[in-house]
N, C-alpha and C. Protein backbone atom coordinates (compact mmCIF):
# COMPACT_ATOMS: atom_id res chain seq x y z
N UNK A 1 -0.71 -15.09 -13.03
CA UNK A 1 -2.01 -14.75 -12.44
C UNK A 1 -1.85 -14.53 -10.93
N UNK A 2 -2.64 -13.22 -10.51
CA UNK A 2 -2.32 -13.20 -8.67
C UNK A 2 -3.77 -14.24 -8.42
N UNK A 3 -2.84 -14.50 -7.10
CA UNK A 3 -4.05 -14.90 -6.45
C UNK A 3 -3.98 -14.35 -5.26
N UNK A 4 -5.31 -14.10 -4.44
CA UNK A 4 -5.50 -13.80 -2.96
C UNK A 4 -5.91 -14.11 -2.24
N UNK A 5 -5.50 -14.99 -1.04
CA UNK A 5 -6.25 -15.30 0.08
C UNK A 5 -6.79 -14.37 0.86
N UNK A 6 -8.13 -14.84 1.35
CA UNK A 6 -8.84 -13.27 1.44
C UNK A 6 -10.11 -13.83 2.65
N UNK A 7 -10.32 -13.14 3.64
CA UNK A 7 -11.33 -13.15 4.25
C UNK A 7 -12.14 -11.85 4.16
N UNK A 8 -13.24 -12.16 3.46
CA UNK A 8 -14.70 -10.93 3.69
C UNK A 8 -14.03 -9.72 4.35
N UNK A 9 -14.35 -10.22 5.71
CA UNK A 9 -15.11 -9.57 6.84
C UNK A 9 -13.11 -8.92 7.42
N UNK A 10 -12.55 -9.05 6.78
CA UNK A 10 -11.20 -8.69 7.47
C UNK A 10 -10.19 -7.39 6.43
N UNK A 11 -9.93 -6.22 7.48
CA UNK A 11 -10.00 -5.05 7.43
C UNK A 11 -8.53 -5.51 6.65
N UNK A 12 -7.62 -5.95 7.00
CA UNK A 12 -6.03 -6.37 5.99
C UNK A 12 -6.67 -6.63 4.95
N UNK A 13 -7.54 -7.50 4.86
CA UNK A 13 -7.34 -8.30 3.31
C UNK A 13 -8.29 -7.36 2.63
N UNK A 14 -9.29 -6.42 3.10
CA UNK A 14 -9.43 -5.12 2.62
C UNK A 14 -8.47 -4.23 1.68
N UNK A 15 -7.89 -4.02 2.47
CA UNK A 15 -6.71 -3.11 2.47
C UNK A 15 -6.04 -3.33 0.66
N UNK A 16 -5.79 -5.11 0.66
CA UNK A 16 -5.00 -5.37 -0.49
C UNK A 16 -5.95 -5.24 -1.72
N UNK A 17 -7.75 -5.80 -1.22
CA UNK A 17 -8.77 -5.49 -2.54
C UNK A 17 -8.70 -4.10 -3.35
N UNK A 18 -8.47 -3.26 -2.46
CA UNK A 18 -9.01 -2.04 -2.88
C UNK A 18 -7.76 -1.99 -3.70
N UNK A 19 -6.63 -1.83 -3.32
CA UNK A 19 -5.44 -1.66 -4.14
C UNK A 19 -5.71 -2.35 -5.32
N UNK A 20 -5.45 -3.83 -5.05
CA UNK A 20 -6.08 -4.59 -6.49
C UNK A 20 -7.21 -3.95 -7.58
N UNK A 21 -7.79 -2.85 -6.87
CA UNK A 21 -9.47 -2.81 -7.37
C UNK A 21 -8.33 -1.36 -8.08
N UNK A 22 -7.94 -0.82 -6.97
CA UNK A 22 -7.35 0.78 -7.71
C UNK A 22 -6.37 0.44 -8.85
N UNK A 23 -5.73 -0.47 -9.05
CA UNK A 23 -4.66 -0.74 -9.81
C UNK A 23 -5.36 -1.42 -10.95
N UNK A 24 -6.80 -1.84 -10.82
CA UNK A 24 -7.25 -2.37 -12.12
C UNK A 24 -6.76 -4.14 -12.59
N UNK A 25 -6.48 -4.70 -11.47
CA UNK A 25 -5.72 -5.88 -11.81
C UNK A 25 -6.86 -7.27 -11.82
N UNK A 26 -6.76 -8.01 -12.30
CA UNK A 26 -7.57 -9.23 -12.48
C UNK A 26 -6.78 -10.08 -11.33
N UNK A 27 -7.62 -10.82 -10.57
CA UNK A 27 -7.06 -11.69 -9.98
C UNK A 27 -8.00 -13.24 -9.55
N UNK A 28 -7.53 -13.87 -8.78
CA UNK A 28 -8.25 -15.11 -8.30
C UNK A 28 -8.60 -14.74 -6.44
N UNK A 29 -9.48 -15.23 -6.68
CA UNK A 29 -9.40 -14.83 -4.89
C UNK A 29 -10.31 -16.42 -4.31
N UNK A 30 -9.51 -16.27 -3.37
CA UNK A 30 -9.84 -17.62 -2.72
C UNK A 30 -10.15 -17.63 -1.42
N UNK A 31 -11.47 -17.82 -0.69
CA UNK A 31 -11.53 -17.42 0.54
C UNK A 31 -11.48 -18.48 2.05
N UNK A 32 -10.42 -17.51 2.75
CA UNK A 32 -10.21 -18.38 3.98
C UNK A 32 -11.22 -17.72 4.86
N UNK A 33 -11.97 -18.78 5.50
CA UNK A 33 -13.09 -18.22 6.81
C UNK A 33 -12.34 -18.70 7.56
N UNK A 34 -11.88 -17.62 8.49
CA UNK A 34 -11.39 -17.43 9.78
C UNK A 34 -12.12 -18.27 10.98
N UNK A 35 -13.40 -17.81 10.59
CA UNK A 35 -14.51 -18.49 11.49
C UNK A 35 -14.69 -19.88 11.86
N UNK A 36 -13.90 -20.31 10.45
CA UNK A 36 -14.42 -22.14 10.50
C UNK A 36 -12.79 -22.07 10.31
N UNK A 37 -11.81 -21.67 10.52
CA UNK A 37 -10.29 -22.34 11.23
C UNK A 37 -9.65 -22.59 9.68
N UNK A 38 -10.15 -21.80 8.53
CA UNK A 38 -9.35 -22.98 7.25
C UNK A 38 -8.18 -22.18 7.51
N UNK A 39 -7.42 -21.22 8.16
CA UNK A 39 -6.49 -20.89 8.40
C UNK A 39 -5.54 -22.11 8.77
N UNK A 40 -6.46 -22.90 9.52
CA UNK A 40 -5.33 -23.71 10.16
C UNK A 40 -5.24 -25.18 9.49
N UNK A 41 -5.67 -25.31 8.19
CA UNK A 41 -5.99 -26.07 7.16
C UNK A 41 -4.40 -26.27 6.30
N UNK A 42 -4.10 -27.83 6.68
CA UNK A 42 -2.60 -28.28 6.45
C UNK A 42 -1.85 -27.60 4.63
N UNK A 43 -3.26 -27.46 3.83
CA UNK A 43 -3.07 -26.75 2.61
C UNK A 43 -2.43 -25.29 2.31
N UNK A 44 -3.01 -24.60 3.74
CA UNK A 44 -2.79 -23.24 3.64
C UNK A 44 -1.33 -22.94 4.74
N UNK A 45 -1.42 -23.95 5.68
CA UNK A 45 -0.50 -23.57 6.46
C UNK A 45 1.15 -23.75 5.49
N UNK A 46 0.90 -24.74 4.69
CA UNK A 46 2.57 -25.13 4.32
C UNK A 46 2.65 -24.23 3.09
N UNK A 47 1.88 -22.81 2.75
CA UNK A 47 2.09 -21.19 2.20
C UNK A 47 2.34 -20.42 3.18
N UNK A 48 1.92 -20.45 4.18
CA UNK A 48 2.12 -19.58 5.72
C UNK A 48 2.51 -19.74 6.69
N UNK A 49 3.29 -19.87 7.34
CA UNK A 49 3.37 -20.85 8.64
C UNK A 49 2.79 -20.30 9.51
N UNK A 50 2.45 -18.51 9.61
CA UNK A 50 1.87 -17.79 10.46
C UNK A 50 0.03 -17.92 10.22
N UNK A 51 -0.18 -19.06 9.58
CA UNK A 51 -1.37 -18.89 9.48
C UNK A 51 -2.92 -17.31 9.10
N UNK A 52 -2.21 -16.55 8.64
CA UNK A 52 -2.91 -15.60 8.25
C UNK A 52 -3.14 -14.85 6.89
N UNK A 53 -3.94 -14.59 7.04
CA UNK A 53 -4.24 -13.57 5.65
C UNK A 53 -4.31 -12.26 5.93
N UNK A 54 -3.79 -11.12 4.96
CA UNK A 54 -3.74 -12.11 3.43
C UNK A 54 -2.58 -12.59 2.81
N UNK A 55 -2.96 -13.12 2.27
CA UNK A 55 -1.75 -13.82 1.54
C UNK A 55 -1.98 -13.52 0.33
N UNK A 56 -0.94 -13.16 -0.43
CA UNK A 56 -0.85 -12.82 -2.50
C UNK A 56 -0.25 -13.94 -2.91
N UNK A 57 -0.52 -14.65 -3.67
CA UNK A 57 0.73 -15.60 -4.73
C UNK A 57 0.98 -14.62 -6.01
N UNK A 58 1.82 -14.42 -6.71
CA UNK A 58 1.79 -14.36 -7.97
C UNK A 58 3.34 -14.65 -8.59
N UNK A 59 3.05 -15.69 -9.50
CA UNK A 59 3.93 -16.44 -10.09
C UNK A 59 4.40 -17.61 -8.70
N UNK A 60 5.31 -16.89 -8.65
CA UNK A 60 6.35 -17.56 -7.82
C UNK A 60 6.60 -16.97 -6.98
N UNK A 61 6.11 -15.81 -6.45
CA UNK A 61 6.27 -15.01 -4.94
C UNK A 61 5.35 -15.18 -4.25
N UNK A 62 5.65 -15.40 -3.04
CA UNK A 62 4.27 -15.72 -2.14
C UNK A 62 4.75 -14.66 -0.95
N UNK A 63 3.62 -13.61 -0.62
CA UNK A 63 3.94 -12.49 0.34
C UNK A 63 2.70 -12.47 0.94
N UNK A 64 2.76 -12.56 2.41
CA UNK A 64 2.19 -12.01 3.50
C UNK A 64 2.80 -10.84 3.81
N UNK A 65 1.04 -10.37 4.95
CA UNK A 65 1.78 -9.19 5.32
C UNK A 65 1.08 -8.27 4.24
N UNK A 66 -0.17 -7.43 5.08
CA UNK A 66 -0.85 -6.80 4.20
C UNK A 66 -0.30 -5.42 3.53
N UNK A 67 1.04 -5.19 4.54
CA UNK A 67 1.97 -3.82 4.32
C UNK A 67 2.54 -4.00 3.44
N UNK A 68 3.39 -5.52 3.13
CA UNK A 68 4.10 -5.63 2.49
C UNK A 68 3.82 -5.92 1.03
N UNK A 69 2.07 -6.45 0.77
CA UNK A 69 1.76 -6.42 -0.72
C UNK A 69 1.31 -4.87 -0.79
N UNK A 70 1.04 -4.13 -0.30
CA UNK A 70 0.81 -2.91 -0.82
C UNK A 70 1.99 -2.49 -1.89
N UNK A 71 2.91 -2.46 -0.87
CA UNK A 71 4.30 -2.12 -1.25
C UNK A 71 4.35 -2.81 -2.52
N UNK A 72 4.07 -4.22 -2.69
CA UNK A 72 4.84 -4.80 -4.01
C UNK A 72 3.64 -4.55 -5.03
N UNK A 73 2.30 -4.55 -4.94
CA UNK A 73 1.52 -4.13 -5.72
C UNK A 73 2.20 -2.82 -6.39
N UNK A 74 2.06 -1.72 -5.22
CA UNK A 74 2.09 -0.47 -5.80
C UNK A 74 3.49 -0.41 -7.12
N UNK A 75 4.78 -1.17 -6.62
CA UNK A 75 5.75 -1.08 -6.94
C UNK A 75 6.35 -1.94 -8.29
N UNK A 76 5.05 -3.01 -8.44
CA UNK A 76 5.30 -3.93 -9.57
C UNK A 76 4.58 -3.78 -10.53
N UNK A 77 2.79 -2.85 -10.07
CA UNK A 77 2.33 -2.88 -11.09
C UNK A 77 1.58 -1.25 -11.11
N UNK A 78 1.81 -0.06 -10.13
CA UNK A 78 1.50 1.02 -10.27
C UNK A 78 2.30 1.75 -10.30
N UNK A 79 1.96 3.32 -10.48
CA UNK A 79 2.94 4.18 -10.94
C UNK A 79 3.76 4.57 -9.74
N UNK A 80 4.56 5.34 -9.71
CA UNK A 80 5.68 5.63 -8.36
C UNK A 80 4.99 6.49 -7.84
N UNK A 81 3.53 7.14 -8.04
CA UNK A 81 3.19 8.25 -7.11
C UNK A 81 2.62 6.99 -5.99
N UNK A 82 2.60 6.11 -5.96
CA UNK A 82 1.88 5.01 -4.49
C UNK A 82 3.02 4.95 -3.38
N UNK A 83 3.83 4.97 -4.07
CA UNK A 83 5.35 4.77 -3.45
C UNK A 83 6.76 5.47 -3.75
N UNK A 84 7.03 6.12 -4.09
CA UNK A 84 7.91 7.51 -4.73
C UNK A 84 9.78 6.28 -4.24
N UNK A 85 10.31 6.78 -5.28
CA UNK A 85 11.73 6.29 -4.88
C UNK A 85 12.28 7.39 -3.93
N UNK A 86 11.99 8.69 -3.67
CA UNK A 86 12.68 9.63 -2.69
C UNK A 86 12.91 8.64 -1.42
N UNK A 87 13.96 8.66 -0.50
CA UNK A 87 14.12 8.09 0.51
C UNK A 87 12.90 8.84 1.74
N UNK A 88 12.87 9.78 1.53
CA UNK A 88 11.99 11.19 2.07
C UNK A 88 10.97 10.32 1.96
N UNK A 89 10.66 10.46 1.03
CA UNK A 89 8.65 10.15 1.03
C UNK A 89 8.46 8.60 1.32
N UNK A 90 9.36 7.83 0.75
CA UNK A 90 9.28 6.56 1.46
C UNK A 90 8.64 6.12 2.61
N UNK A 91 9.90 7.41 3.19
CA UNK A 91 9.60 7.16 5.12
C UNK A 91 8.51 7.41 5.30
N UNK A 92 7.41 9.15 4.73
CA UNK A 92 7.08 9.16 5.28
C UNK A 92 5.59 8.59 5.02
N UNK A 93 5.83 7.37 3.87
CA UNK A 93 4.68 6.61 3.88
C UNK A 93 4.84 5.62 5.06
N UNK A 94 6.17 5.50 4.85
CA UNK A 94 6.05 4.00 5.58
C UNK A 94 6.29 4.21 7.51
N UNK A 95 6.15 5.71 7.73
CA UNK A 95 5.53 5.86 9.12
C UNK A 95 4.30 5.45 9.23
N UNK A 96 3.11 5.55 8.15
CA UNK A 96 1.87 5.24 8.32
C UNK A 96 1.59 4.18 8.12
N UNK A 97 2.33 3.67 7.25
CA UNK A 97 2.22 1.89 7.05
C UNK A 97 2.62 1.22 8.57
N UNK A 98 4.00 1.59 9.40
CA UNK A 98 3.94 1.30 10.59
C UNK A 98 2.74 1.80 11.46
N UNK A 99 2.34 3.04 11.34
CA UNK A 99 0.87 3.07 12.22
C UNK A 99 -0.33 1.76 11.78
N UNK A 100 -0.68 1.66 10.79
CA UNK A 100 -1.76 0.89 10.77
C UNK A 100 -1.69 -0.84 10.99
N UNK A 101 -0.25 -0.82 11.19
CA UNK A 101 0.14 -2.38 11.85
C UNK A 101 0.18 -2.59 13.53
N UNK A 102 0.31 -0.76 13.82
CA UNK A 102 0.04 -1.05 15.36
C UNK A 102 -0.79 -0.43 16.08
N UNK A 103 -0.70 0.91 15.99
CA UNK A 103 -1.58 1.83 16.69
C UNK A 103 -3.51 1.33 15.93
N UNK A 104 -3.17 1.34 14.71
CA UNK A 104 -5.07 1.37 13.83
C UNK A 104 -5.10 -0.27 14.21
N UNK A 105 -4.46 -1.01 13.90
CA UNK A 105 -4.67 -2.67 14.33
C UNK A 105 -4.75 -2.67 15.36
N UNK A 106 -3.67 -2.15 16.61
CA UNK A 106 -4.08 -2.60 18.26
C UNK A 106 -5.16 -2.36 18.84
N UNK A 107 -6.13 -0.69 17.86
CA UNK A 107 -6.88 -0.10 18.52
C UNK A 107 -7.93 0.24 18.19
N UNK A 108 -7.96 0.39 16.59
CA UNK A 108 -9.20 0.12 15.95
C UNK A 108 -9.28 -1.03 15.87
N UNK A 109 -8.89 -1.96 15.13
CA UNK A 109 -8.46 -3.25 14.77
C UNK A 109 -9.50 -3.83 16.17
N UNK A 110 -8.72 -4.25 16.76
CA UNK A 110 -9.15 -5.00 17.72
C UNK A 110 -10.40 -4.29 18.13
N UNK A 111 -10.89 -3.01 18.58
CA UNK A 111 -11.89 -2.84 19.40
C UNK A 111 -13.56 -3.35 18.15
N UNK A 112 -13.36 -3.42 17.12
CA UNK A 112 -13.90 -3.81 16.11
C UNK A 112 -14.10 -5.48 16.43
N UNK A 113 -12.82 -5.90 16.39
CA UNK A 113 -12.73 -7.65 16.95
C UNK A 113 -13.38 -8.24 18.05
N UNK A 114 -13.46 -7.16 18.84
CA UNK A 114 -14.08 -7.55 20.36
C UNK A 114 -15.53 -7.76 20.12
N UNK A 115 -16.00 -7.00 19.24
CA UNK A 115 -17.54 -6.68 19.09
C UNK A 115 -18.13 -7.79 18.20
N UNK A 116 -16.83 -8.09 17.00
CA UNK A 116 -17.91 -8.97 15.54
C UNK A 116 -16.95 -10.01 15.95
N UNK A 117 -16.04 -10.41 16.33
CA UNK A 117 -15.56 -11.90 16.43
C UNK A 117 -15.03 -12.73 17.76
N UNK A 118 -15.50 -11.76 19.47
CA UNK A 118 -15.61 -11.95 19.92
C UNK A 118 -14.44 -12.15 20.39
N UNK A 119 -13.42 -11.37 19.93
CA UNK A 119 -11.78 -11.04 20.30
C UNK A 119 -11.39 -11.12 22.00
N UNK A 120 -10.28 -11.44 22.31
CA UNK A 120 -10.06 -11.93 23.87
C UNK A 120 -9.18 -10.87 23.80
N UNK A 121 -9.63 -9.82 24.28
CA UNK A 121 -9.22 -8.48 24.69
C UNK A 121 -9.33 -7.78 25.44
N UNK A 122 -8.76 -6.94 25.86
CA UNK A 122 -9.34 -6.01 26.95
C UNK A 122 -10.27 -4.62 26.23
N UNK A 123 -11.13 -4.38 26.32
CA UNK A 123 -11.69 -3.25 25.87
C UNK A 123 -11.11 -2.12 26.06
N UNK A 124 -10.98 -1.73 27.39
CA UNK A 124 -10.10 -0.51 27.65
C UNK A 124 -9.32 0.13 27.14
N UNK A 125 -8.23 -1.18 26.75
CA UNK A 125 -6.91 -0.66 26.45
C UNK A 125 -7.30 -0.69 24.88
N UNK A 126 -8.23 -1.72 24.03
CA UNK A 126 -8.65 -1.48 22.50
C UNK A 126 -8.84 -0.39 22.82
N UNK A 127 -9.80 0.87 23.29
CA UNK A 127 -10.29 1.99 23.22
C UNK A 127 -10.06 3.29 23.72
N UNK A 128 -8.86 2.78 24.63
CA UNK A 128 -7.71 3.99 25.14
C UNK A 128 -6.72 4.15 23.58
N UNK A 129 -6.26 3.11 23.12
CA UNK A 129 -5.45 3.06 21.66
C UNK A 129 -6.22 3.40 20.63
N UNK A 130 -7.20 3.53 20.47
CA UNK A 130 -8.11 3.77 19.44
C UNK A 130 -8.44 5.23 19.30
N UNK A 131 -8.50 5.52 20.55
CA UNK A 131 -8.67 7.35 21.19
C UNK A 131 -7.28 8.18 20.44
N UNK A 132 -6.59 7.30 20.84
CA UNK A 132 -5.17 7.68 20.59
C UNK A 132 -4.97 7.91 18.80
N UNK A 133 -5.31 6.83 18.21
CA UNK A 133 -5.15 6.59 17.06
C UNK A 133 -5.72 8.00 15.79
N UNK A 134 -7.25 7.80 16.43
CA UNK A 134 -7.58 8.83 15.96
C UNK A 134 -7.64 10.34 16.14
N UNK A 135 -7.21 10.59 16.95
CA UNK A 135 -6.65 11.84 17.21
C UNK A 135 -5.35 12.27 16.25
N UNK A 136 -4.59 11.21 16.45
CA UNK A 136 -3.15 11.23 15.21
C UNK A 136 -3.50 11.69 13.91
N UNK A 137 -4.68 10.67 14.01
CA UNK A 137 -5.49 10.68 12.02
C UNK A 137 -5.96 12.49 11.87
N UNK A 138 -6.67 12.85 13.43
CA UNK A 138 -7.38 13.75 12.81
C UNK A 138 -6.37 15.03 12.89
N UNK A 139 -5.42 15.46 13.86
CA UNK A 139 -4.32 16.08 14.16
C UNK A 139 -3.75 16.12 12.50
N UNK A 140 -3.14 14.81 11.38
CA UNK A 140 -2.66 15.36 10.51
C UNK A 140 -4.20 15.80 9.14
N UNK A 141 -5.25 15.01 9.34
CA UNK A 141 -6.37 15.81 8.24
C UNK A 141 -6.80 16.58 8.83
N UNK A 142 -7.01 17.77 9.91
CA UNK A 142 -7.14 19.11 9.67
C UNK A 142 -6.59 19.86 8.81
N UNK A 143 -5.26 19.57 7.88
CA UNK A 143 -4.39 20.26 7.86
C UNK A 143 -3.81 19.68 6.09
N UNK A 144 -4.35 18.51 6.06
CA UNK A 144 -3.90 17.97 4.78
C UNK A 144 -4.88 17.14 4.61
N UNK A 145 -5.06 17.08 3.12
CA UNK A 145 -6.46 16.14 2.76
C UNK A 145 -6.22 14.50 2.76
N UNK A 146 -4.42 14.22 2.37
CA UNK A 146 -4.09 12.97 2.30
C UNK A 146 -3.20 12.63 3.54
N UNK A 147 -2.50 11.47 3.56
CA UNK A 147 -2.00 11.10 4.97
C UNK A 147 -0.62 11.34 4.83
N UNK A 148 -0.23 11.33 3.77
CA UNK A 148 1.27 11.51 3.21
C UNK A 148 1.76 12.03 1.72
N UNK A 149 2.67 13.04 2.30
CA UNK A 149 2.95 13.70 0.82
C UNK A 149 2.04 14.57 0.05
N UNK A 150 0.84 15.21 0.36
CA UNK A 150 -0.44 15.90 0.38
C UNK A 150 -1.23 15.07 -1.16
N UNK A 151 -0.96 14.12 -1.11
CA UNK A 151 -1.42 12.75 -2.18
C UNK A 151 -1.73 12.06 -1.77
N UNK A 152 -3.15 11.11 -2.67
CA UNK A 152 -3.80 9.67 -2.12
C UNK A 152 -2.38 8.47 -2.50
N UNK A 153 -1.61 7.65 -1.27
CA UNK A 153 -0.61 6.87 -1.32
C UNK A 153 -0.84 5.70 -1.30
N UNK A 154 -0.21 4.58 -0.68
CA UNK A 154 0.00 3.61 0.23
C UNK A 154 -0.81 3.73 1.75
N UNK A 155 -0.15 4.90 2.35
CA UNK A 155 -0.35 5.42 3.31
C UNK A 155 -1.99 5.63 3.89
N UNK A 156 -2.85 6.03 3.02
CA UNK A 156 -4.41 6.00 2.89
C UNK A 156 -5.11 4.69 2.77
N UNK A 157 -4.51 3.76 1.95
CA UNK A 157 -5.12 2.87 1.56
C UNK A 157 -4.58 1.63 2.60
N UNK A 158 -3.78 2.01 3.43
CA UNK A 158 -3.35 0.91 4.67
C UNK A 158 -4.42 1.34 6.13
N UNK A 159 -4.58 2.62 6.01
CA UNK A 159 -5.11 3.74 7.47
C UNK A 159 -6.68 2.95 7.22
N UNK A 160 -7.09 2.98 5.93
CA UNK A 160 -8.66 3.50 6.16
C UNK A 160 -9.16 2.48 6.31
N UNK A 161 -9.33 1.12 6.12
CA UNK A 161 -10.81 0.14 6.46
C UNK A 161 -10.25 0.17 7.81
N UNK A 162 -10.04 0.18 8.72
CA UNK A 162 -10.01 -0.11 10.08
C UNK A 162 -10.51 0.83 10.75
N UNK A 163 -9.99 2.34 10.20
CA UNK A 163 -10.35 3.81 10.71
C UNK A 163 -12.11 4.16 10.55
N UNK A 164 -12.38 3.42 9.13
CA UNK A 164 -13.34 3.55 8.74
C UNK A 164 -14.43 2.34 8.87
N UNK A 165 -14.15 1.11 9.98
CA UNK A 165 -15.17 -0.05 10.62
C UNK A 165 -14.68 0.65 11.78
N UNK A 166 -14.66 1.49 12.56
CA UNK A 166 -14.45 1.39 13.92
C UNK A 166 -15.75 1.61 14.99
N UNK A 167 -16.43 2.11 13.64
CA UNK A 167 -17.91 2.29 14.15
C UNK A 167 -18.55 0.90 15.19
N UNK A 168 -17.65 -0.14 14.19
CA UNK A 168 -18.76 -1.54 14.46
C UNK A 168 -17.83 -2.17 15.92
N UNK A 169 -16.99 -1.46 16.24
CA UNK A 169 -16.57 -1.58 17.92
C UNK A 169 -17.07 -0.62 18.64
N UNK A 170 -18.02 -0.07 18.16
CA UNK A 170 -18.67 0.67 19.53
C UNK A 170 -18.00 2.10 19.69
N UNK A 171 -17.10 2.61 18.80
CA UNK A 171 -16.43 3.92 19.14
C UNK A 171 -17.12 4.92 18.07
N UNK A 172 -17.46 6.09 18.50
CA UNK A 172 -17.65 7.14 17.93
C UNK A 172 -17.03 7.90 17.14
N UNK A 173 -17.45 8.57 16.07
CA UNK A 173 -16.42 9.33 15.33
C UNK A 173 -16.80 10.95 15.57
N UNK A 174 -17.97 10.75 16.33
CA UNK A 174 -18.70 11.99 16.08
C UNK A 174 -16.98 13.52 16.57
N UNK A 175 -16.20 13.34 16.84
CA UNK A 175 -15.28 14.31 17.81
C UNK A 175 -14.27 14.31 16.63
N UNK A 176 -14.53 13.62 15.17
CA UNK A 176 -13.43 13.73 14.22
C UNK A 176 -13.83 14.16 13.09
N UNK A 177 -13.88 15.08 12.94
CA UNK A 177 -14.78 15.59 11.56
C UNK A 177 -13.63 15.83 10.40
N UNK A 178 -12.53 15.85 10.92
CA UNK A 178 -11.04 15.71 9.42
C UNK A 178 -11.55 14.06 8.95
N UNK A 179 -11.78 13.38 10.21
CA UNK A 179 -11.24 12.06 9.80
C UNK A 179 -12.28 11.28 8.65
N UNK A 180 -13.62 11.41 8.89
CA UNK A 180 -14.77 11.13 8.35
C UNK A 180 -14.84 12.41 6.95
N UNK A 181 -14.22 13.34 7.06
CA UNK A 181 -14.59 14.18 5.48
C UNK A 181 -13.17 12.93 4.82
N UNK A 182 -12.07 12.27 5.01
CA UNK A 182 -11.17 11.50 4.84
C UNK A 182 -11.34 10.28 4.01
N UNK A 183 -12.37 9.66 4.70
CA UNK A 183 -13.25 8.89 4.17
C UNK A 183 -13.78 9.31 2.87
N UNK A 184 -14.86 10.03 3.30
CA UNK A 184 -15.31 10.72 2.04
C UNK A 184 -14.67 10.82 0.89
N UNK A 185 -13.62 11.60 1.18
CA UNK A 185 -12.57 11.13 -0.07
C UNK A 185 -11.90 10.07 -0.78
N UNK A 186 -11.91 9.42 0.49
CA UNK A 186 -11.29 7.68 -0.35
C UNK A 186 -12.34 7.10 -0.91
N UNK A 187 -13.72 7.16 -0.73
CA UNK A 187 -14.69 6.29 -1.01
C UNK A 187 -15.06 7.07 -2.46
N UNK A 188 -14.52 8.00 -3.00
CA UNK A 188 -15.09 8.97 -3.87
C UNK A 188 -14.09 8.85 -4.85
N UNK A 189 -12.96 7.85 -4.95
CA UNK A 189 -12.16 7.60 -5.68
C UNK A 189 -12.68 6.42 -6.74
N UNK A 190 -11.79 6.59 -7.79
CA UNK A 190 -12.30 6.07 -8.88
C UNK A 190 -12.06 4.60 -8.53
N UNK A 191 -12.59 3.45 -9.24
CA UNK A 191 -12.32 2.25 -8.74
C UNK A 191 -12.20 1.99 -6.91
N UNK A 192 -12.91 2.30 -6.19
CA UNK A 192 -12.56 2.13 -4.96
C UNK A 192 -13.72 0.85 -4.73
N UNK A 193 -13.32 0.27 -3.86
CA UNK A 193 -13.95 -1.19 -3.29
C UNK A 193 -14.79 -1.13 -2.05
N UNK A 194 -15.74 -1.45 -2.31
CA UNK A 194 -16.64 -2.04 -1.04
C UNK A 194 -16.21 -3.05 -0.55
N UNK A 195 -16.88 -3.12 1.03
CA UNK A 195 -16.75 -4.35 1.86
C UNK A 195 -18.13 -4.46 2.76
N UNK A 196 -18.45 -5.40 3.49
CA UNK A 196 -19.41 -5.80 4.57
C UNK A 196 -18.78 -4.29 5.18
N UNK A 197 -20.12 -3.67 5.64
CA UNK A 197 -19.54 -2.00 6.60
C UNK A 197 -19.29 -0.95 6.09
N UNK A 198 -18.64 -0.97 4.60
CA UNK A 198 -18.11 0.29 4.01
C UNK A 198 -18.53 0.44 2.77
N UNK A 199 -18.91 1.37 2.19
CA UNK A 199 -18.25 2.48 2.80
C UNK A 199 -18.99 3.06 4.50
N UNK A 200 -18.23 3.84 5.09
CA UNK A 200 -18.74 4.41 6.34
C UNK A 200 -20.27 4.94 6.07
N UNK A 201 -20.49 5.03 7.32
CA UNK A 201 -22.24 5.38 7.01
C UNK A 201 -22.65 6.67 7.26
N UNK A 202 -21.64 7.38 6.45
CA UNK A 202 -21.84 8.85 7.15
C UNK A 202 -23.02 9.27 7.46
């Protein structure tokens, strides 16, 4: 049986529902509020030492690291179009899997954090990176409907709750019209998951 540590309101542990939700899988979900510290709750810490979610158990594997259950979801219990064995397409999911751990987290991520959890940040630099971010997003959907491999991947399903709450930090989308028809498409997928915020409010 999986289980998932999971906070609501948090764009990672997003990330792994929807997969769970696209892959059709039954699971347990167990929720850590960030808010009230059970992160730092002696139960959860001696599964994590990094204190975060999300966290997957299943069986006997315990994986953090919202990149890294994509990966083992897609790879243990979906078909190879999430994750292709080509060394090629690998990469060029897992360029986007590295974007949404730094560029969509430093910049959506956070400028989102500043606003609903009162994140110790600099705004600026959340929204100079965020500028940045989405321009990348919208630079490759002018041009392709998916983020990688001209297919819904890994790659989509790591990019979008962050791309798609950025509203709730105060940034506009109105200057991205690839990025928001993007949306549209992920939210229009079969089995796709809601959260607090999403789908986007077009």
């Amino acid at each position: 049986m999986i289980t998932l540590y999971d906070f609501e309101l948090s764009g990672n542990c997003h990330k792994v529902r929807m997969m769970l939700s696209f892959l059709q899988l039954e699971y347990e979900r167990i929720d850590i509020d960030l808010r009230k510290k059970d992160q730092m709750k002696a139960e959860f810490i001696a599964l994590n030492r990094l204190h975060k979610v999300p966290l997957l158990v299943d069986d006997e594997l315990v994986l953090r690291d919202s990149a890294a259950i994509l990966v083992y979801l897609a790879r243990q219990y979906g078909k190879t179009d999430w994750y292709p064995d080509s060394p090629a397409a690998m990469a060029e999911i897992q360029q986007w899997l590295s974007f949404s751990v730094n560029e969509v987290f430093n910049g959506l991520a956070m400028a989102r954090a500043i606003v609903i959890f009162n994140r110790d940040f600099d705004p600026k630099l959340a929204h100079a990176i965020s500028d940045s971010a989405l321009d990348m997003l919208e630079f490759r959907l002018r041009e392709h409907e998916w983020l990688a491999l001209d297919q819904f991947t890994l790659a989509d399903v790591a990019c979008y709750p962050y791309a798609a709450l950025v509203y709730e930090g105060g940034i506009s989308l109105d200057r991205y019209p690839a990025v928001r028809a993007w949306f549209k498409r992920v939210e229009a997928l079969p089995h796709y998951a809601d959260m607090p915020g999403l789908p986007f409010p077009h």
